[in-house]
N, C-alpha and C. Protein backbone atom coordinates (compact mmCIF):
# COMPACT_ATOMS: atom_id res chain seq x y z
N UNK A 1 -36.50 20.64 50.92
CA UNK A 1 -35.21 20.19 50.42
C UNK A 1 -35.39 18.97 49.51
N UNK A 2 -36.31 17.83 49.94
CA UNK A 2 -36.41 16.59 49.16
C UNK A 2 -36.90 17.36 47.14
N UNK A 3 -37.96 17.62 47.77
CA UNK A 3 -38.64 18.68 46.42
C UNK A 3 -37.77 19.17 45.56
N UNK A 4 -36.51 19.76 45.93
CA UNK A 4 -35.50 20.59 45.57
C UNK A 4 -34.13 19.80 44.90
N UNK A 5 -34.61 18.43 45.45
CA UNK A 5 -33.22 17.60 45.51
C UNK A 5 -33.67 16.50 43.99
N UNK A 6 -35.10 16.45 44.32
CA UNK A 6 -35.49 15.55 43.18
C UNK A 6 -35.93 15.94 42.20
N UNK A 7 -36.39 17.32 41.99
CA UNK A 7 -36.38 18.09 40.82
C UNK A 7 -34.88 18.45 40.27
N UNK A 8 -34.24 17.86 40.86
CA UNK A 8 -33.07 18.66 40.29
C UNK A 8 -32.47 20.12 40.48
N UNK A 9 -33.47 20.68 41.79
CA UNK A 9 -32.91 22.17 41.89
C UNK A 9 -32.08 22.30 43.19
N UNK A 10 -31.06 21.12 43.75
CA UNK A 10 -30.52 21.44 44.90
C UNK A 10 -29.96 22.77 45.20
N UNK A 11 -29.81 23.52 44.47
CA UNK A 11 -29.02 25.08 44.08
C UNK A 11 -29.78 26.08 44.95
N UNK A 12 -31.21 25.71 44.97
CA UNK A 12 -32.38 26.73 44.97
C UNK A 12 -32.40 26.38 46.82
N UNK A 13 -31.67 25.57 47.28
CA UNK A 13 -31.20 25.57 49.06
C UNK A 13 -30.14 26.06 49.54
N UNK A 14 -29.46 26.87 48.18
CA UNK A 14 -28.41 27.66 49.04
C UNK A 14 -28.96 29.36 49.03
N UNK A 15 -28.47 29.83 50.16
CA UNK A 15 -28.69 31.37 50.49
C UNK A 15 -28.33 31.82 49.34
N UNK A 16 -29.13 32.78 48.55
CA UNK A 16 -28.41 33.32 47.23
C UNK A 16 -27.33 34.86 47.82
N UNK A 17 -27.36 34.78 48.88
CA UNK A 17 -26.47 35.50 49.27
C UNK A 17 -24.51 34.80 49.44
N UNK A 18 -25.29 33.57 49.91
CA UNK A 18 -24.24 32.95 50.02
C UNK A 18 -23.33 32.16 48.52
N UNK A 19 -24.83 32.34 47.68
CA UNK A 19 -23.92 31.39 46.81
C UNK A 19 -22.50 31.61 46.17
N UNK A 20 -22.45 32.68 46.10
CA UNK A 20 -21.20 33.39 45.48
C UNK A 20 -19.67 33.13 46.37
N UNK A 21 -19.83 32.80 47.92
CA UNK A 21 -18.96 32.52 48.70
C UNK A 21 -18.47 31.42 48.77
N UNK A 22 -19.76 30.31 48.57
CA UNK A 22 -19.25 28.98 48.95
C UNK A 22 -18.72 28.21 47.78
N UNK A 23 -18.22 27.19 48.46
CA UNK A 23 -17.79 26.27 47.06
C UNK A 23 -19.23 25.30 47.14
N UNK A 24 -19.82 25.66 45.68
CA UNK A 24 -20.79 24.62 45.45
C UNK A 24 -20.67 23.77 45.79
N UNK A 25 -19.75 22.65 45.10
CA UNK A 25 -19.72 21.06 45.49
C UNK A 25 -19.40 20.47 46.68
N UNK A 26 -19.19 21.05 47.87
CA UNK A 26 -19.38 20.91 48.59
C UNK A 26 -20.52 21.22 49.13
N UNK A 27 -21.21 22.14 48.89
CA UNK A 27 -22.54 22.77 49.62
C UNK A 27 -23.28 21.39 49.22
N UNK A 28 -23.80 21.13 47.97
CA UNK A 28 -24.01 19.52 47.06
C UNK A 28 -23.77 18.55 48.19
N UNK A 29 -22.84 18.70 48.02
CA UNK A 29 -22.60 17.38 49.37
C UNK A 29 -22.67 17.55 50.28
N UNK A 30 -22.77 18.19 51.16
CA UNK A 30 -23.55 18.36 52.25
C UNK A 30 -24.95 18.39 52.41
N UNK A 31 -25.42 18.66 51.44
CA UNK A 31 -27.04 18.62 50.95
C UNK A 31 -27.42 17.28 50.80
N UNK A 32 -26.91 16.78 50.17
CA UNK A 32 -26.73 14.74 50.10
C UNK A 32 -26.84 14.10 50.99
N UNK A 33 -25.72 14.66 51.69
CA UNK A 33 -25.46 13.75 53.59
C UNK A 33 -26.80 14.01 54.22
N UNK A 34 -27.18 15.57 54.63
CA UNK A 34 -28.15 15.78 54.97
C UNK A 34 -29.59 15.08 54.63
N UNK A 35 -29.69 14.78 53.56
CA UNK A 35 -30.88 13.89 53.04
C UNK A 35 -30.31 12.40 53.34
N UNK A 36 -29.32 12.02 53.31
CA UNK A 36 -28.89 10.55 53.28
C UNK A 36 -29.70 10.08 54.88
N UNK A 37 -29.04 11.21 55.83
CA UNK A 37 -29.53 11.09 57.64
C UNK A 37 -30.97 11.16 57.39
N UNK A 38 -31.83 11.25 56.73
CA UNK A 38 -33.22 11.47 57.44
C UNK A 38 -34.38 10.94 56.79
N UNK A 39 -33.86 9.99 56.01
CA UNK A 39 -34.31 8.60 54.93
C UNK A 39 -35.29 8.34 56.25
N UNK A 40 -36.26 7.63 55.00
CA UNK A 40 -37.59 6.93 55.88
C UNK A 40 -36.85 6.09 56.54
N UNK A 41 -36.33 4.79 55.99
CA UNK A 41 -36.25 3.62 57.16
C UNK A 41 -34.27 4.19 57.54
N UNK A 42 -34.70 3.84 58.85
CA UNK A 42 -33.47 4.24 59.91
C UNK A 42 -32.39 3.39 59.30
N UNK A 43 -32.88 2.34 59.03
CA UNK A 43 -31.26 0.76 58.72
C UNK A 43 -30.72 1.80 57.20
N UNK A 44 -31.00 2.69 56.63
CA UNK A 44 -30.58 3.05 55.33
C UNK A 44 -29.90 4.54 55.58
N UNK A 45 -29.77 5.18 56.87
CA UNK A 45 -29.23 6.26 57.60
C UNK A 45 -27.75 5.63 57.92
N UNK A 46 -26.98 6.73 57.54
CA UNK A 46 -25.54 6.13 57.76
C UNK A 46 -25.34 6.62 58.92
N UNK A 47 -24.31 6.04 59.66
CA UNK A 47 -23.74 5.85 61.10
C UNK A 47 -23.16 7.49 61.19
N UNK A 48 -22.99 8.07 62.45
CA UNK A 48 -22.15 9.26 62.86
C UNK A 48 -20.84 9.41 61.99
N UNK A 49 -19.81 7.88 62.09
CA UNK A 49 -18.91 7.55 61.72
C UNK A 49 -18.56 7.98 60.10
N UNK A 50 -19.86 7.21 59.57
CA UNK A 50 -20.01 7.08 58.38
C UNK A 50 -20.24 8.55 57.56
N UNK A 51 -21.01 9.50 58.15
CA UNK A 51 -20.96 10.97 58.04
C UNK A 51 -19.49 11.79 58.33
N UNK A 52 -19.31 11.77 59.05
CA UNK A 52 -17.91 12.39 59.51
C UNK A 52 -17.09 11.67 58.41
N UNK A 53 -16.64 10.55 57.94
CA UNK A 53 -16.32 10.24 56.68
C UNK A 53 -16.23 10.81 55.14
N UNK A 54 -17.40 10.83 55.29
CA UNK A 54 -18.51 11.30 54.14
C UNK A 54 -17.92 12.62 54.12
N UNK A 55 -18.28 13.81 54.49
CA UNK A 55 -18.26 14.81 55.06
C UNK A 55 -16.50 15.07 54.78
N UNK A 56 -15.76 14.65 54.82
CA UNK A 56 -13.78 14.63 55.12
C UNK A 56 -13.48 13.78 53.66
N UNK A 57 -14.27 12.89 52.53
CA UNK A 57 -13.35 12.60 51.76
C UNK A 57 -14.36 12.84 50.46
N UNK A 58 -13.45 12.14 49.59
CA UNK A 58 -14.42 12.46 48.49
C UNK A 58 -14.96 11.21 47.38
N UNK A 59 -15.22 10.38 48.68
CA UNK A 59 -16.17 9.06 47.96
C UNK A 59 -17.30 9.34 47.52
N UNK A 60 -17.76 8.76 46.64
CA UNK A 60 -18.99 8.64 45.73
C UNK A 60 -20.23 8.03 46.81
N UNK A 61 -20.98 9.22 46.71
CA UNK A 61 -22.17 9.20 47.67
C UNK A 61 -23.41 8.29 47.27
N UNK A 62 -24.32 7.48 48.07
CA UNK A 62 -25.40 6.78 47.99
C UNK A 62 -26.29 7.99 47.65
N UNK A 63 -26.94 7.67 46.69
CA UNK A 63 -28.12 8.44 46.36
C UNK A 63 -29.47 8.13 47.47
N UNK A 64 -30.06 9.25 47.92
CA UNK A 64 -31.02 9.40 49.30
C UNK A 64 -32.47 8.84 48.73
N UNK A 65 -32.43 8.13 49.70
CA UNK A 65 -34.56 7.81 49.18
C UNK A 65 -35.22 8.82 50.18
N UNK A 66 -36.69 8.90 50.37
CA UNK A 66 -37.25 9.63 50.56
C UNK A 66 -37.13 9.65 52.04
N UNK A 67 -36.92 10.83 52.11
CA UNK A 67 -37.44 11.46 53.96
C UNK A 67 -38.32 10.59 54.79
N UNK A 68 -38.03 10.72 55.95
CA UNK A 68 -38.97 10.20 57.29
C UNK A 68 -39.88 11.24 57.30
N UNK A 69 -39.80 12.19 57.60
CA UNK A 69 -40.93 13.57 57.41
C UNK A 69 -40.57 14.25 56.17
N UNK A 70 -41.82 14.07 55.75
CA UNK A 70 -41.83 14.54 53.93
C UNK A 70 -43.34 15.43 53.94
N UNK A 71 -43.39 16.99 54.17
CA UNK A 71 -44.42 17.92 54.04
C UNK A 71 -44.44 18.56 52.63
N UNK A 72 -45.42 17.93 51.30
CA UNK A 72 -45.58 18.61 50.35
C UNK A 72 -46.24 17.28 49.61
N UNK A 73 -46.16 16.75 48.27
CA UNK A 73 -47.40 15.66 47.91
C UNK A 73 -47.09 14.67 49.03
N UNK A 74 -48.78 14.36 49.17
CA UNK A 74 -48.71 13.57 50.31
C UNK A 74 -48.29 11.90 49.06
N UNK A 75 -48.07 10.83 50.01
CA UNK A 75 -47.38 9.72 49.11
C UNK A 75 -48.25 8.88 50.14
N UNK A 76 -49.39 7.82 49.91
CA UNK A 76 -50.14 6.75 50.62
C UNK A 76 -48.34 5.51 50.24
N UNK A 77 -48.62 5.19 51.69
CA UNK A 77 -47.60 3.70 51.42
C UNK A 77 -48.34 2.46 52.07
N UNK A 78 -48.05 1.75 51.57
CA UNK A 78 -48.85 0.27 51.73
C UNK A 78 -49.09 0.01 53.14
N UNK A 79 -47.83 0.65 54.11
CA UNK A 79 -48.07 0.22 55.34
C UNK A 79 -48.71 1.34 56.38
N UNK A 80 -48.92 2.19 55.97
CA UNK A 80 -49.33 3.32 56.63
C UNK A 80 -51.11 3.61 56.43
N UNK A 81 -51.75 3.30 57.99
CA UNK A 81 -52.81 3.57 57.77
C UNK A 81 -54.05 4.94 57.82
N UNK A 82 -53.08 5.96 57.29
CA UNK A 82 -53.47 7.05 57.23
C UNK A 82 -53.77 7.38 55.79
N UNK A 83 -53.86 6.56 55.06
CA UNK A 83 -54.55 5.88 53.80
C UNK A 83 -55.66 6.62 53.40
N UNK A 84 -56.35 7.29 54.33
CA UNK A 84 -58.24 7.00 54.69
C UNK A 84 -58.30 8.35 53.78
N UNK A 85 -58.88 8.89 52.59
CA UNK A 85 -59.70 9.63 51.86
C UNK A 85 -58.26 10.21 50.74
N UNK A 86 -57.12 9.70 51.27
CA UNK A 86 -56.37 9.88 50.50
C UNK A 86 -55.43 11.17 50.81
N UNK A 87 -55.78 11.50 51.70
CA UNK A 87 -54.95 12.62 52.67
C UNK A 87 -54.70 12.71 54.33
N UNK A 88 -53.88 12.88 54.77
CA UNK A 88 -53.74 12.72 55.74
C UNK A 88 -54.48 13.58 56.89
N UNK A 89 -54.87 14.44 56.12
CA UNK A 89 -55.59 15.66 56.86
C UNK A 89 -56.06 16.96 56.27
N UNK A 90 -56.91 17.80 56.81
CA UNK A 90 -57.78 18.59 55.35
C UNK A 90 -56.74 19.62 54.76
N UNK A 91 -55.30 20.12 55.85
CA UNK A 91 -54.41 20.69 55.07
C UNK A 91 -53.04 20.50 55.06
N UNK A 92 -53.37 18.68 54.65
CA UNK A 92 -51.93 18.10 54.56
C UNK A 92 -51.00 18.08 55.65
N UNK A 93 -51.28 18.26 56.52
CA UNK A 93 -50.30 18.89 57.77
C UNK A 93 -50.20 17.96 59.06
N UNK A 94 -49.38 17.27 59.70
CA UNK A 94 -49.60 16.69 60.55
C UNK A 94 -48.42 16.55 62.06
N UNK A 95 -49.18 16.28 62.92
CA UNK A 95 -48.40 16.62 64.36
C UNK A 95 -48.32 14.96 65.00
N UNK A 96 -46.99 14.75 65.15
CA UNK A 96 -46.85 13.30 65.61
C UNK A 96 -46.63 13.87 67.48
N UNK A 97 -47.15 13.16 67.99
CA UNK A 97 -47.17 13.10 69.71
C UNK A 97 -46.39 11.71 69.90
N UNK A 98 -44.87 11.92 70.60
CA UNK A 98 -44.61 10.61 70.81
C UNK A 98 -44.96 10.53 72.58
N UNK A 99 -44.65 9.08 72.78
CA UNK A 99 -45.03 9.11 74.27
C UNK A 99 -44.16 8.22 74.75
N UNK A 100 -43.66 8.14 75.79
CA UNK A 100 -42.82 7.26 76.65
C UNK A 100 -43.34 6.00 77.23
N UNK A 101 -43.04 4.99 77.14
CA UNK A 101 -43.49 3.88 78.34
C UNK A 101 -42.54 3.52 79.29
């Protein structure tokens, strides 16, 4: 979806079955929100509130920065030390294990 959103082809995420049914600009915006929720840093994710909002009127939407999980060019960031050969792994692919304390 990010791929799709920043090339400019948000279109190419709707069912081409569906496209003919829905109202685009809305599908658009929902595609937006959806990327807005799943931004790398959490403080830049809008509230439940703030979606359900979003979602019911027709304010002018924050443009989305990049995903928390982003599978396709890998992107090294300054703080991330998975840095090491310049890939994260031999086929880009990776499995986070969280754990409880």
């Amino acid at each position: 979806a990010w791929n799709f959103w920043t090339e400019g082809r948000p279109l190419e995420l709707i069912d081409e079955y569906m496209i003919d049914y829905c109202n685009i600009s809305e599908a658009l915006r929902c595609i937006q929100i959806g990327l807005l929720c799943v931004q790398q840093n959490p403080h830049d994710r809008p509230t439940i509130s703030f979606v359900v909002m979003m979602l019911g009127s027709e304010i002018q939407l924050p443009l989305p920065k990049e995903p928390a999980l982003f599978v396709g060019k890998y992107s090294c960031q300054e703080y991330s030390s998975s840095c090491i050969n310049d890939a994260p792994s031999v086929n880009e692919l990776s499995i986070s294990d969280l754990e409880a304390r």
